[in-house]
Protein backbone atom coordinates (compact mmCIF):
# COMPACT_ATOMS: atom_id res chain seq x y z
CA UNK A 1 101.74 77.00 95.63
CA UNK A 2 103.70 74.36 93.27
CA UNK A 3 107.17 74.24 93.57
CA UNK A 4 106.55 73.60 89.49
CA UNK A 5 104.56 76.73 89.04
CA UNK A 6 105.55 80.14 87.96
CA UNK A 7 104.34 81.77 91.14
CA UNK A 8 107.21 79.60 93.26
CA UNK A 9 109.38 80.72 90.45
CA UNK A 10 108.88 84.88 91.14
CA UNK A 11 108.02 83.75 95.34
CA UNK A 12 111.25 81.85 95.46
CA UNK A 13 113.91 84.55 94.59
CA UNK A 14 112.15 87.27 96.01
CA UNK A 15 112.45 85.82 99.59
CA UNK A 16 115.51 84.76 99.24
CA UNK A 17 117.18 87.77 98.07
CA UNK A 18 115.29 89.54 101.02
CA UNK A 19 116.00 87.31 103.46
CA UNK A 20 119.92 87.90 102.88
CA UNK A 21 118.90 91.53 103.05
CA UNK A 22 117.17 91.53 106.24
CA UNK A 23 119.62 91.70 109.57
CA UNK A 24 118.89 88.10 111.52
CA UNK A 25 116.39 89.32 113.82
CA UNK A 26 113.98 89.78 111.53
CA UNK A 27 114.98 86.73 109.20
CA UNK A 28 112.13 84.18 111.09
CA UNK A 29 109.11 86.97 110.73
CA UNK A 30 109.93 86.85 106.91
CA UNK A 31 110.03 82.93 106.64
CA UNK A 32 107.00 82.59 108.64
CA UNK A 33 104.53 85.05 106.40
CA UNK A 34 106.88 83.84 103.18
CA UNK A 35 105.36 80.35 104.37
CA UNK A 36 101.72 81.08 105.89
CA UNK A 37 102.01 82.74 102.26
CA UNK A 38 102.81 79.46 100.73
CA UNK A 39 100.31 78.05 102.07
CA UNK A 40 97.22 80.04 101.65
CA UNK A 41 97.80 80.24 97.86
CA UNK A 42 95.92 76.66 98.13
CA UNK A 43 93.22 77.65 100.73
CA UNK A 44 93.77 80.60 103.38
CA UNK A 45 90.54 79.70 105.64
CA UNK A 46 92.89 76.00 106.16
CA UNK A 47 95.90 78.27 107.60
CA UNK A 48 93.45 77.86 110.52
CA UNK A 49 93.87 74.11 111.15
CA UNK A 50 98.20 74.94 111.58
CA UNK A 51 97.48 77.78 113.42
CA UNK A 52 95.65 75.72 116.15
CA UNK A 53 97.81 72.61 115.83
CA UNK A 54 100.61 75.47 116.11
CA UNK A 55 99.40 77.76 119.49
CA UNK A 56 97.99 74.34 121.16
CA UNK A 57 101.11 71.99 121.00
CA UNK A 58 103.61 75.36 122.32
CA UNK A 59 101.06 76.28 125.15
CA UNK A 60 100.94 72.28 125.89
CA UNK A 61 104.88 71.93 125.87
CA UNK A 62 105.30 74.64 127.87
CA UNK A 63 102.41 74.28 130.28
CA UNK A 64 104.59 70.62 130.32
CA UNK A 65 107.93 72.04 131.26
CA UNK A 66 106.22 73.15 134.34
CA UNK A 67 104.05 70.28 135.09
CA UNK A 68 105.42 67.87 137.88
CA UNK A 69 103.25 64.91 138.63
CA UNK A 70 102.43 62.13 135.59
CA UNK A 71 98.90 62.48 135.59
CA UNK A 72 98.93 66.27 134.72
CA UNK A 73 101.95 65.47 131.75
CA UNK A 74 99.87 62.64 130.57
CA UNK A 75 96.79 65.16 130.61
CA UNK A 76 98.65 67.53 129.08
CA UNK A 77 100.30 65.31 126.18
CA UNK A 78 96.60 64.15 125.79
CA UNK A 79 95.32 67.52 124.69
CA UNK A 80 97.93 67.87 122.30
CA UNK A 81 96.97 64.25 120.47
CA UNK A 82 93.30 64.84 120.57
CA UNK A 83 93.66 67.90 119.30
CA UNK A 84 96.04 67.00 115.92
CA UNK A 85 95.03 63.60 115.42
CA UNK A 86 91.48 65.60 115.71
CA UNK A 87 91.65 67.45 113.44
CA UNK A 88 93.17 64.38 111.06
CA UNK A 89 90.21 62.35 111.57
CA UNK A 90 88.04 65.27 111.34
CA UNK A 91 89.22 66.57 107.59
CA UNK A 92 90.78 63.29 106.53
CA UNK A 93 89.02 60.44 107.71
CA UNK A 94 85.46 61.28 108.17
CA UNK A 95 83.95 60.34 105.57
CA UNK A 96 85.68 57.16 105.30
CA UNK A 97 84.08 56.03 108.01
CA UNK A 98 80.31 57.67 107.52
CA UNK A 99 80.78 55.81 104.26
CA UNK A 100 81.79 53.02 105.40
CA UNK A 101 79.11 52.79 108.11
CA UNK A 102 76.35 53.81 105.69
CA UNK A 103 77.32 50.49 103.41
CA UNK A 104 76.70 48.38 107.02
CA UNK A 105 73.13 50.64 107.38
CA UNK A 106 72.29 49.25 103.65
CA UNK A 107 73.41 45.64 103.96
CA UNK A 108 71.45 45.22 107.30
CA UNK A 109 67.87 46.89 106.05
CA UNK A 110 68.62 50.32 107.87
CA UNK A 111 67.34 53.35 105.85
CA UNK A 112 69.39 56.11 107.89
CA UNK A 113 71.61 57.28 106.42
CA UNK A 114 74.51 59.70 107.65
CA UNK A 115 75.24 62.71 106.16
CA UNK A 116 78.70 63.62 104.49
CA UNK A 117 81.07 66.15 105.91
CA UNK A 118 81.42 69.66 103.22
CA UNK A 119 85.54 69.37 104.16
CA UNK A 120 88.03 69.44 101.42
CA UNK A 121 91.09 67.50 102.28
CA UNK A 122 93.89 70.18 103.66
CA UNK A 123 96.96 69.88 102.01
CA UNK A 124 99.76 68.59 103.47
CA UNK A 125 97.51 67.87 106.83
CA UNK A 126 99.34 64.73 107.67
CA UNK A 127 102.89 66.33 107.30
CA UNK A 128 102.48 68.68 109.69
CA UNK A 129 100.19 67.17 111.97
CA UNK A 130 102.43 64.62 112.62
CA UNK A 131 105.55 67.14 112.90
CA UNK A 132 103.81 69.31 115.60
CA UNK A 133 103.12 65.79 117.46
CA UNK A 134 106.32 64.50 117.49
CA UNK A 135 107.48 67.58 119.33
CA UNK A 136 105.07 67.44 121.90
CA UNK A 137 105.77 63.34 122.57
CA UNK A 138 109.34 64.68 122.83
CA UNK A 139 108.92 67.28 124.97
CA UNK A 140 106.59 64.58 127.23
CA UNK A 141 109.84 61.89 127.24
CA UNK A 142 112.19 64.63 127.84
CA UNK A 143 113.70 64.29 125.13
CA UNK A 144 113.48 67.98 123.21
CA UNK A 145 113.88 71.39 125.02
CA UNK A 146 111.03 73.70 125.23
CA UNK A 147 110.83 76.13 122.64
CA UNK A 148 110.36 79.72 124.34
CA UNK A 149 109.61 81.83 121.21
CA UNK A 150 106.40 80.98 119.85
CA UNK A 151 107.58 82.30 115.68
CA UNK A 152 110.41 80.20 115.87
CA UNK A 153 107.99 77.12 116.84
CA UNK A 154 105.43 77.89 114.15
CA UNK A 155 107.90 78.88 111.65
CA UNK A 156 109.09 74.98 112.55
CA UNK A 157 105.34 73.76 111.92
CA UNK A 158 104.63 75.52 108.74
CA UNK A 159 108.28 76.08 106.93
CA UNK A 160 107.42 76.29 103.93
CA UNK A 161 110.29 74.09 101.71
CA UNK A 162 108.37 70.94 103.89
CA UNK A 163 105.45 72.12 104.67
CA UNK A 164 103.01 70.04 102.48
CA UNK A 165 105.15 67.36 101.68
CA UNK A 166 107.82 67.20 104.28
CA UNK A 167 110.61 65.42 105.26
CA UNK A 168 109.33 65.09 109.02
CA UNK A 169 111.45 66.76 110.52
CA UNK A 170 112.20 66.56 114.40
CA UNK A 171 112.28 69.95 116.59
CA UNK A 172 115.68 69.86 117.65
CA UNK A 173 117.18 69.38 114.37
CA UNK A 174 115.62 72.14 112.39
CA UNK A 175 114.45 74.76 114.96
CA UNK A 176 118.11 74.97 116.18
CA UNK A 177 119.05 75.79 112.53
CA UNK A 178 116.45 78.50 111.69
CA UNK A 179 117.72 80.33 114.81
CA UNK A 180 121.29 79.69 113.48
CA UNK A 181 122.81 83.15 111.64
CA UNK A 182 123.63 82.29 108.34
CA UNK A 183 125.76 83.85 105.29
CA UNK A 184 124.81 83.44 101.78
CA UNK A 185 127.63 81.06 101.04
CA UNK A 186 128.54 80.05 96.99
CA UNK A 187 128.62 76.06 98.84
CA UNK A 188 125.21 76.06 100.13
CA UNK A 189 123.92 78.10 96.58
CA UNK A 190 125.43 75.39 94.24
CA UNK A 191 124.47 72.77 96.03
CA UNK A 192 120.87 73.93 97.00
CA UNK A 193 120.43 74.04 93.25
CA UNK A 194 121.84 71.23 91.73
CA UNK A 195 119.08 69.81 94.16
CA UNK A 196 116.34 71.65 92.92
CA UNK A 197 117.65 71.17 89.30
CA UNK A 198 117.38 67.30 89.98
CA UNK A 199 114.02 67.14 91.55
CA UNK A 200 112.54 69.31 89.12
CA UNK A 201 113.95 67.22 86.50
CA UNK A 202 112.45 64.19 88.62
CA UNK A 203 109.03 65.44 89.15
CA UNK A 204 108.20 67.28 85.25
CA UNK A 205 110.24 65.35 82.66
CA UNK A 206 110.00 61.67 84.23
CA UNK A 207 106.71 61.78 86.69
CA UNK A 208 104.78 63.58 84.56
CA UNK A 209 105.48 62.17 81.56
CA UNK A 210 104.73 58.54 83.07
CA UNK A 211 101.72 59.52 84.77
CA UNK A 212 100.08 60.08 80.91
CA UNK A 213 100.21 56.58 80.44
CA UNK A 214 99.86 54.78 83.68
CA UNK A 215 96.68 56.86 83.70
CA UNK A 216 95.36 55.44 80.41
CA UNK A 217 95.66 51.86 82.18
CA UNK A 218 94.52 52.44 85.92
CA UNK A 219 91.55 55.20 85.46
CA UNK A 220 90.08 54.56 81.76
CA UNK A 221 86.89 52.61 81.43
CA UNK A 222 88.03 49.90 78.96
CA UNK A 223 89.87 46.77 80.14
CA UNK A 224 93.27 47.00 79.55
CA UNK A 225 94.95 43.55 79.25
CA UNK A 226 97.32 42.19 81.83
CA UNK A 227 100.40 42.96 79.96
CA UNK A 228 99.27 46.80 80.27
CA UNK A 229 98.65 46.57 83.60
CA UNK A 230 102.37 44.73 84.69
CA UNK A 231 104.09 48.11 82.79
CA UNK A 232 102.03 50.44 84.09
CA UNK A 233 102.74 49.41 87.44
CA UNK A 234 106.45 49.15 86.80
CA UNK A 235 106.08 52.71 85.04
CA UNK A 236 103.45 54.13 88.63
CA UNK A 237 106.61 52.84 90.62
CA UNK A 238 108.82 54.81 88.68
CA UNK A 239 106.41 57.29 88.71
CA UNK A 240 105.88 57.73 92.25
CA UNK A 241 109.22 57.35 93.06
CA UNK A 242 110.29 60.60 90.92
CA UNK A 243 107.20 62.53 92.14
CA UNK A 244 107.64 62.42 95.73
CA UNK A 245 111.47 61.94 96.08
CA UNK A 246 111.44 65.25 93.05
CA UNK A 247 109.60 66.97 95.89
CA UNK A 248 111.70 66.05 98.58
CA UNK A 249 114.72 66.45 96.84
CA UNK A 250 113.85 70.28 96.06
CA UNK A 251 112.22 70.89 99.35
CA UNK A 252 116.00 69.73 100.43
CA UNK A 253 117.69 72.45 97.73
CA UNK A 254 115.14 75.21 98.74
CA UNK A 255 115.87 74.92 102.23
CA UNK A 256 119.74 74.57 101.69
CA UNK A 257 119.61 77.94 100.39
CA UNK A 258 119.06 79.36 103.30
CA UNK A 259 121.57 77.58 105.19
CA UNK A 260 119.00 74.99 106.62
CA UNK A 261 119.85 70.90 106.14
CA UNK A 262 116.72 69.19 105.79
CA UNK A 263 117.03 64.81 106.19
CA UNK A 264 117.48 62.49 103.54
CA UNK A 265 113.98 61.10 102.61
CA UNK A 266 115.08 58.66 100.12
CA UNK A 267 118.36 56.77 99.30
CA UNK A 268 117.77 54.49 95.56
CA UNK A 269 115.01 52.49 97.71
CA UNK A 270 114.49 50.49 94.51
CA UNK A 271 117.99 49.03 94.56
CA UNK A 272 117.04 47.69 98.06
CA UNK A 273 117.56 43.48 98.53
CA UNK A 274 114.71 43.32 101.22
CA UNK A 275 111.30 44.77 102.39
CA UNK A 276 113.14 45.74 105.20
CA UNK A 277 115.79 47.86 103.60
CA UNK A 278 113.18 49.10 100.81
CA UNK A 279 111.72 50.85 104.01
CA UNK A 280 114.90 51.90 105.53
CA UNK A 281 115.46 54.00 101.65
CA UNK A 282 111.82 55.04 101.26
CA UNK A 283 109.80 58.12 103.08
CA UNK A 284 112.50 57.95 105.45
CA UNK A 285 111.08 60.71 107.41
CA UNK A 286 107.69 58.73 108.02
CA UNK A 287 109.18 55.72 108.68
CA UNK A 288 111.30 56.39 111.34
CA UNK A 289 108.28 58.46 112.73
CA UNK A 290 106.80 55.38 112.61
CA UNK A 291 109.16 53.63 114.37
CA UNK A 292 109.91 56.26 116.99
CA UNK A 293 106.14 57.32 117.90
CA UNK A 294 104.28 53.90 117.33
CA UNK A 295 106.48 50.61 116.75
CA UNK A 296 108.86 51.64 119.80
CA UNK A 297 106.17 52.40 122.28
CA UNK A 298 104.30 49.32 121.79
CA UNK A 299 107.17 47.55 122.45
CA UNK A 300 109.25 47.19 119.67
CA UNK A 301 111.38 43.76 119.02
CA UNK A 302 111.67 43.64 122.75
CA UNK A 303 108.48 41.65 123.18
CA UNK A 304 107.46 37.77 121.82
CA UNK A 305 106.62 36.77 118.43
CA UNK A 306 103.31 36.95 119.03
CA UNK A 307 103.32 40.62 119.81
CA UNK A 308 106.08 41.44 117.39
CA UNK A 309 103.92 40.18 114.69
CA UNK A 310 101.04 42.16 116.34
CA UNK A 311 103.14 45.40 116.30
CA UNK A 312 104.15 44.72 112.77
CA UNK A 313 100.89 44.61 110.97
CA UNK A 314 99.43 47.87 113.11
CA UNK A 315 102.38 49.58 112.10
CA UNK A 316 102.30 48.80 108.71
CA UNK A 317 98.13 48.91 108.41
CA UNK A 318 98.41 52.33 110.27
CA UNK A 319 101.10 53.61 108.03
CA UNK A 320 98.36 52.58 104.80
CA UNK A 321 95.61 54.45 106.61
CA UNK A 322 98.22 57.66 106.71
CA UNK A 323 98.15 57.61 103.24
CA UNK A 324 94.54 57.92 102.21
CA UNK A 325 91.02 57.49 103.70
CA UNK A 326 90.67 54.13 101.51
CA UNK A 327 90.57 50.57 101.87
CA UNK A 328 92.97 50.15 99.05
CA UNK A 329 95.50 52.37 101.02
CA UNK A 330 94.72 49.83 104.17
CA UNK A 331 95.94 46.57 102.08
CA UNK A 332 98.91 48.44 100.34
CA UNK A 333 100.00 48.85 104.15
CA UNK A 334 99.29 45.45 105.32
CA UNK A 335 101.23 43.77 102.15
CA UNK A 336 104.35 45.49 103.36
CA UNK A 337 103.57 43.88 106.93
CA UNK A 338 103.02 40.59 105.43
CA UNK A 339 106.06 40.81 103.20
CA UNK A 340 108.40 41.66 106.19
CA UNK A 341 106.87 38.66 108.36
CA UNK A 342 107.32 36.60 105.43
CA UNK A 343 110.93 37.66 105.13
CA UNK A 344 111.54 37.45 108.99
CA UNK A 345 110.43 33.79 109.27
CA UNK A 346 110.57 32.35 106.20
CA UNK A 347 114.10 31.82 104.89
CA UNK A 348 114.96 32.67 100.81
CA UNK A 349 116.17 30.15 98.65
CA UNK A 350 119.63 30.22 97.13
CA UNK A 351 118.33 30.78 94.11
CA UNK A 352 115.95 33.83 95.03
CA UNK A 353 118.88 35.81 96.85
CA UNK A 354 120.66 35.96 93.43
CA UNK A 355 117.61 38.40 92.53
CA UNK A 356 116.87 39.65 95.68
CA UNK A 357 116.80 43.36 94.28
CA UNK A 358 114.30 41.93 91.11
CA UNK A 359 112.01 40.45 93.89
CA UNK A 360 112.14 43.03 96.11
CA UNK A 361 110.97 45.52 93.49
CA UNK A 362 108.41 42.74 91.95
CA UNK A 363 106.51 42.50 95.63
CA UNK A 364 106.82 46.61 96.12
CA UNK A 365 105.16 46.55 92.45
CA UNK A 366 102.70 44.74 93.21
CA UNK A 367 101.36 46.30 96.49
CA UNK A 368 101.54 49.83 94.21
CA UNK A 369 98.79 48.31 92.39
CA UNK A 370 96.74 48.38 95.49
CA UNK A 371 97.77 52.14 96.10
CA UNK A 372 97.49 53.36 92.74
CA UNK A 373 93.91 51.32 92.21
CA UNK A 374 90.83 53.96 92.43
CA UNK A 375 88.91 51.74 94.60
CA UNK A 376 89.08 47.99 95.94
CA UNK A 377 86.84 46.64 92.71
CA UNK A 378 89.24 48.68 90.19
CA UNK A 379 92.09 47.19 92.28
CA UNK A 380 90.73 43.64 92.06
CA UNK A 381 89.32 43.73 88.24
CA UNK A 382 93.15 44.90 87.60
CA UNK A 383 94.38 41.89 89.25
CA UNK A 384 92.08 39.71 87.22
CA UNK A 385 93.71 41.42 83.99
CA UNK A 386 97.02 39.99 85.09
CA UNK A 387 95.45 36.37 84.18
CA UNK A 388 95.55 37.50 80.66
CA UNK A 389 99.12 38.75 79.14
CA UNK A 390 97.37 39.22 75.69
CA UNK A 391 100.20 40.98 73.92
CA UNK A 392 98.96 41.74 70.51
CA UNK A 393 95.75 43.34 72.34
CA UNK A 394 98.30 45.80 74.35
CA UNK A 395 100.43 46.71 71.28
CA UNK A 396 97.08 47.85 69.77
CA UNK A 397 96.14 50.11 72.50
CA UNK A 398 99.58 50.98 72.84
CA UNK A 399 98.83 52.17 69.30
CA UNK A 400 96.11 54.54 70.30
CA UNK A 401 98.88 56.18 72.66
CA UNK A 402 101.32 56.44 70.39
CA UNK A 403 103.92 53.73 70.38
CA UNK A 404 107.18 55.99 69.88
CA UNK A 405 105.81 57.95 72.99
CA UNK A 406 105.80 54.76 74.59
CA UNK A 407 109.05 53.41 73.86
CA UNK A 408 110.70 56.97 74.73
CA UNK A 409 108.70 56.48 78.21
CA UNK A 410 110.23 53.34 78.97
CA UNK A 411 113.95 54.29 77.65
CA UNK A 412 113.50 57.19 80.00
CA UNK A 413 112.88 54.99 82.51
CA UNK A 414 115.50 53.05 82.18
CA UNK A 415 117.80 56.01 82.53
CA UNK A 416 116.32 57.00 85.34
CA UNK A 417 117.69 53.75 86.76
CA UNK A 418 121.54 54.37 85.32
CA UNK A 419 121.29 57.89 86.69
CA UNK A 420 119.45 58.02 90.15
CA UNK A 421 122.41 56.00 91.93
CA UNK A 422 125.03 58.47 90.38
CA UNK A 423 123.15 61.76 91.20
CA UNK A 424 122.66 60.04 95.11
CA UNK A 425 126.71 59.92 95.10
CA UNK A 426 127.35 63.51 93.61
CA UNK A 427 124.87 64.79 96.70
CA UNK A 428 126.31 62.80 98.99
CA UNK A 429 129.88 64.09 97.94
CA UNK A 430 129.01 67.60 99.61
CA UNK A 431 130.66 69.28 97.21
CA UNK A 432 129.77 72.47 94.94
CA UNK A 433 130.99 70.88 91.48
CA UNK A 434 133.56 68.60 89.93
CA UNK A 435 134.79 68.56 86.42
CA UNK A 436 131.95 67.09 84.53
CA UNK A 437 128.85 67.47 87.35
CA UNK A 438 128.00 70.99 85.66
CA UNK A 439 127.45 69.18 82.53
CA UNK A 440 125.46 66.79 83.67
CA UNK A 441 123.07 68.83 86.01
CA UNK A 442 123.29 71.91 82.44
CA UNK A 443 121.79 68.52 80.38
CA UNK A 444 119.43 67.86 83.13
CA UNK A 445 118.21 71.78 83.03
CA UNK A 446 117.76 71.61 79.24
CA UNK A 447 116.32 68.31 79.71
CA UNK A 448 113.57 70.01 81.67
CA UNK A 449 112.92 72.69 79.24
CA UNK A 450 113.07 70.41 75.85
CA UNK A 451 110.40 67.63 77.52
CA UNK A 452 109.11 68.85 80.85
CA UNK A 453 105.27 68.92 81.69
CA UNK A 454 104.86 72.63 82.30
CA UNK A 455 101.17 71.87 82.97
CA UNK A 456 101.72 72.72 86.91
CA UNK A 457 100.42 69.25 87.43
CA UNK A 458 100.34 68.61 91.36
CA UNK A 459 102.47 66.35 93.44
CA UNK A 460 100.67 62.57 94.69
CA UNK A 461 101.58 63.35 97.96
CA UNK A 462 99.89 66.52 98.57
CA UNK A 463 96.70 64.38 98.24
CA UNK A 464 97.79 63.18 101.87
């Protein structure tokens, strides 16, 4: 189910008008079919793969609560990891690698070939996979309580405002506030909506709209020239930037609703002056995951350069493999590492850190080409194109797009710019309204109505 779609729009205010109903006991059964629900409008024979991630990682944190010596936790923890990263590998990454291993059979003279798995890719498998996991490594370094009441731990693994797309969210922030008895409050209302006003506006009027023409450069057959290609990546950025953070930020309102305070996932990464802080704004959820669950336990900063450059580059190249089972995916990942070595140890010019926001966005830019690329060769013919700004050639296949639609696409972008940093201060304000945020978020609303895509086009990120 699309928080776009007209079924989320009926779904929505049905649950939440019967969850205020319902006395608290009863409030966590509702939320958990509301989101097993959620999920199974997609594909119910998947509700499978989080029901197993689900009854494996409580029976393995609680079968570790009782477990004394550190060869039976380790054991333990290692059932849990097989078992979701597992499954990953299993549904996500399989046929990367039969593919990739079939190309080797061809290139050395073998005629085997292997056979491709039947698996579609499970939505939001690498949200909650990595959720479920993170509460298990807790529970291993002691650093979560056990969770003794097995719908209040799924309901954490498959809530469905985060579900798909997330934030990440840790164990002991949000199961402690599903359990907590809340009132329908007029604070938490406002608020949850201006949200979901926002990311809707986000995700159908600016994503949407962007995606028509960044499409017509990165997956039609004809060679656009290099002029193309330089907007449409500026315009993907945009693009993905409304798409995901539109998700996030109504995941954020839908969940507010109910009383529930889901993390920041993004804070105006594109007004960031370094790699580093672009990643310290963007997916925050993932990349402190990241950080806590990988970067840490290999040793962090706390170990020489050699390592630390080591760590740096898995991180990153792991973090591009999360993303997608392709080698395009792998480089966008390993740009990012190289970018924040490059920034670590080589120092920036006086004249660069005038534009340090410009060049930050102009490197992030340019691994989204990698990302947004349909394969390695599309990637690397697009790069090619960049040799030749032929500007007369884009206006005319500008022309077959329709230039005014254009130039409205690119003003709107540029409001998105003026706008973003205000909306982040008006959420960050906490408050219900002031004197003029009504008529901004009312212009947003009829903004969505007068040029939103009501094509219930899906999110990028539930490809991952």
């Amino acid at each position: 189910m699309l928080f776009n779609s007209f079924e989320f729009l009926v779904f929505l205010p049905v649950v939440f008008v019967s969850y205020f109903i319902l006395p608290h006991k009863f409030r966590w059964l509702l939320l958990l079919a509301s989101s097993y629900l959620f999920y199974a409008f997609w594909e119910w024979k998947y509700l499978s793969l989080i029901l197993l991630s689900t009854f494996v990682d409580f029976a393995v944190a609680k079968s570790l609560n009782r477990a004394e010596t550190p060869f039976k936790r380790r054991l333990l923890l290692g059932v849990s990891l097989l078992t979701n990263l597992g499954i990953l590998i299993s549904f996500k990454y399989a046929n990367f690698f039969i593919d990739n291993a079939n190309s080797a059979f061809e290139i050395l003279g073998m005629e085997y070939m292997l056979p491709y798995t039947g698996f579609l890719l499970p939505m939001g498998i690498s949200f909650y996979t990595f959720q479920t996991m993170a509460y298990t490594i807790d529970v291993y370094n002691r650093k979560a309580e056990v969770e003794h009441h097995f719908g209040y731990f799924a309901l954490y693994v498959s809530y469905f405002p985060q579900l798909v797309a997330g934030p990440i969210e840790r164990a002991q922030s949000l199961i402690v506030q599903l359990k907590q008895k809340s009132k329908l409050e007029p604070k938490n209302l406002f608020l949850g909506t201006q949200m979901i006003i926002w990311g809707l506006f986000k995700k159908m009027v600016i994503a949407d709209r962007l995606g028509a023409i960044v499409s017509m450069v990165y997956d039609q057959p004809h060679e656009p020239s290099g002029i193309l290609v330089v907007l449409a990546t500026i315009l993907f950025a945009i693009q993905i930037y409304c798409d995901f953070s539109g998700y996030s930020d109504i995941a954020i309102g839908v969940a507010r609703l109910f009383g529930v305070k889901l993390m920041d996932n993004f804070k105006t990464p594109y007004w960031s002056k370094s790699i580093s802080e672009f990643w310290s704004r963007w997916h925050i959820s993932l990349s402190t995951w990241f950080r806590d669950y990988l970067y840490i336990p290999l040793g962090g900063n706390r170990v020489g350069r050699s390592r630390w450059v080591i760590n740096i580059m898995l991180v990153f190249v792991v973090s591009g493999f999360w993303h997608g089972a392709n080698w395009t995916f792998i480089i966008w990942g390993a740009l990012h590492g190289i970018y924040l070595l490059l920034e670590r140890f080589i120092p920036s010019p006086p004249f660069f850190r005038k534009f340090r926001v410009v060049l930050t966005f102009v490197l992030v830019c340019l691994a989204w080409l990698f990302f947004r690329a349909s394969s390695l060769d599309n990637a690397v013919d697009l790069l090619g194109q960049l040799a030749s700004l032929n500007l007369s050639a884009a206006l005319a296949l500008l022309g077959t797009f329709g230039l005014s639609k254009f130039a409205f696409l690119l003003v709107l972008s540029g409001l998105f710019f003026a706008i973003d940093p205000l909306i982040d201060k008006i959420h960050k304000l906490e408050k219900p309204s002031t004197k003029w945020t009504p008529l901004l978020y009312g212009v947003l609303l009829a903004g969505i109505f007068l040029f939103g895509n009501f094509g219930e086009l899906s999110f990028i990120y539930f490809q991952f």
